[in-house]
Protein backbone atom coordinates (compact mmCIF):
# COMPACT_ATOMS: atom_id res chain seq x y z
CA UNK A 1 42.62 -44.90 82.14
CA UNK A 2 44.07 -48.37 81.58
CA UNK A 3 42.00 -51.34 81.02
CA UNK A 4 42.58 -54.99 82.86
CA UNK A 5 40.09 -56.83 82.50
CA UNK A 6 36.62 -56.62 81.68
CA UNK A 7 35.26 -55.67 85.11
CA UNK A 8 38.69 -54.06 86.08
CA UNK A 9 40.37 -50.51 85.70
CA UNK A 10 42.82 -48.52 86.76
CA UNK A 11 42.75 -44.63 87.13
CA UNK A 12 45.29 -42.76 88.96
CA UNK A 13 47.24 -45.68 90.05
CA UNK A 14 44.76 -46.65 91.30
CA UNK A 15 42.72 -50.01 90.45
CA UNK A 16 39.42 -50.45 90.50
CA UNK A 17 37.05 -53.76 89.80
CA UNK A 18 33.48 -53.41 89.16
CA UNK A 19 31.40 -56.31 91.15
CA UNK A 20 27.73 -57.21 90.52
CA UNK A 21 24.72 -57.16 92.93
CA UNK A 22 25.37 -60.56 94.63
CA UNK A 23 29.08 -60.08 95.09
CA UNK A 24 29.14 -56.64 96.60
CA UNK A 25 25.88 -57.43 99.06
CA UNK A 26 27.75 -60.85 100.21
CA UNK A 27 31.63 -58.62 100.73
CA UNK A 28 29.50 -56.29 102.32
CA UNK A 29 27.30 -58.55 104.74
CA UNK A 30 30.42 -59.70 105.88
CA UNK A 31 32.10 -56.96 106.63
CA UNK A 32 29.14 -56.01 108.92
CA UNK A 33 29.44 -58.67 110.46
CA UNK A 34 32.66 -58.44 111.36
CA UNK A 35 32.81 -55.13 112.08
CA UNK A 36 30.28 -55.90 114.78
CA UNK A 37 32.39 -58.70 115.84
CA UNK A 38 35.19 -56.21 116.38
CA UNK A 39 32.50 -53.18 118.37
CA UNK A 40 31.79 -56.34 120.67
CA UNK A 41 35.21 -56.99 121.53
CA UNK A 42 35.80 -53.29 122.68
CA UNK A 43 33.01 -53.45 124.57
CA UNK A 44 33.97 -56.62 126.46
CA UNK A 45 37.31 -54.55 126.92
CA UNK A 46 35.65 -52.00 128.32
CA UNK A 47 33.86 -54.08 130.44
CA UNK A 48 36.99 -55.25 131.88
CA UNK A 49 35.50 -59.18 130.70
CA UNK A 50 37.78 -62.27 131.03
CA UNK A 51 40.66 -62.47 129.09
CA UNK A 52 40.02 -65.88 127.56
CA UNK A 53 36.46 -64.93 126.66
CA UNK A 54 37.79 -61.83 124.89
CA UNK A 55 40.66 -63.86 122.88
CA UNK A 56 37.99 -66.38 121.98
CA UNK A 57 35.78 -63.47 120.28
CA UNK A 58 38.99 -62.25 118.83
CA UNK A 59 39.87 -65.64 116.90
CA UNK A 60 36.40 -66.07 115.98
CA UNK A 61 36.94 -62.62 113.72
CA UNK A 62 40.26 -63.89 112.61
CA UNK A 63 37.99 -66.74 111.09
CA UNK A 64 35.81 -64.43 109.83
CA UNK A 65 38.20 -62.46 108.29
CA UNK A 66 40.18 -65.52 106.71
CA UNK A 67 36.94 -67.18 105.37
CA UNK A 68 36.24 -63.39 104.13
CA UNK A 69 39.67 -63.38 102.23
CA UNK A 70 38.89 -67.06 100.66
CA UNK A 71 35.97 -65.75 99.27
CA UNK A 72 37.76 -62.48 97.45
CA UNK A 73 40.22 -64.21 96.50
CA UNK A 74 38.47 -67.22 94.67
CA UNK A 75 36.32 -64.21 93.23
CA UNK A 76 39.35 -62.49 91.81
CA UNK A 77 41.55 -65.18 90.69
CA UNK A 78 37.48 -66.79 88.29
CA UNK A 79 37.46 -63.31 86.92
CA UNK A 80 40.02 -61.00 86.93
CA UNK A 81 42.99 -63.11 86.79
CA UNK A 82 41.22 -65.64 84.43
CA UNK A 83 40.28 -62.69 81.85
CA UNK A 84 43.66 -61.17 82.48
CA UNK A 85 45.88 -64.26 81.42
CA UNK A 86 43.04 -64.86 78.44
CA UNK A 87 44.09 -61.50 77.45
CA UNK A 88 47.65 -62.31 77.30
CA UNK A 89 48.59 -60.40 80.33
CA UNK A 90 50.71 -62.85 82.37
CA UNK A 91 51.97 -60.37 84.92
CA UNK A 92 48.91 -61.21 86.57
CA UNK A 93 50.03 -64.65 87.69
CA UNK A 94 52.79 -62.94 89.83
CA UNK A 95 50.96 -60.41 91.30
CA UNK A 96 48.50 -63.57 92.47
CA UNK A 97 51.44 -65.71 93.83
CA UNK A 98 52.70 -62.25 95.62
CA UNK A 99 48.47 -61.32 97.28
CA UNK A 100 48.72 -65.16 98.34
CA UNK A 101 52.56 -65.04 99.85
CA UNK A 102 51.40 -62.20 101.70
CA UNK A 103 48.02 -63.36 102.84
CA UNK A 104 49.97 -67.00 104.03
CA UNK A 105 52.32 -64.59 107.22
C-alpha cells in the first residue's frame, strides 16, 4: 500500500481517496440526479418524443455533469493535491494539468 495523501491511497494500482459524510452524500445526490436525467431521456426515446425536446434534456445533463466535475475537481485539487505538493510530491501538479487537459475536449 502506498500512501498520497492523508485521505488518499493506493492498493493494487489502484487509488483510492477517502471522502467525509458531506462530500460523498453531495457526489452521490448528484449522480442520482443525473442518472435520472439520463432514464428520462430513454424514455422520451422510447416514446419516439421530439428531437429538439430530447437534445434539450440531453444538454441539460451535460450541465449537470460539467457542474458535477467542477465540484470534484475543486474538492481534489483543496485536498489531495494541496497535501500532496505540502508533502513534497510535485508529480501531482502534472497529473492535475493532464485530469484538466482532458476534461477541457
Amino acid at each position: 500500500m502506498v500512501e498520497t495523501c492523508n485521505n488518499c491511497v493506493q492498493k493494487d494500482k489502484i487509488k483510492r481517496k477517502h471522502r467525509d459524510e458531506i462530500e460523498m452524500k453531495d457526489l452521490i445526490t448528484r449522480l442520482n440526479r443525473i442518472e435520472g436525467q439520463v432514464r428520462g431521456v430513454k424514455n422520451m426515446v422510447e416514446e419516439e418524443r421530439y428531437c429538439v425536446d430530447i437534445l434539450t434534456q440531453v444538454s441539460a445533463i451535460q450541465a449537470a455533469l460539467n457542474s458535477f466535475n467542477k465540484n470534484l475537481l475543486a474538492n481534489h485539487i483543496k485536498s489531495c493535491v494541496v497535501e500532496d505538493i505540502k508533502s513534497g510530491n510535485h508529480e501531482v501538479v502534472d497529473e492535475l494539468c493532464n485530469t484538466i487537459q482532458k476534461l477541457m475536449k
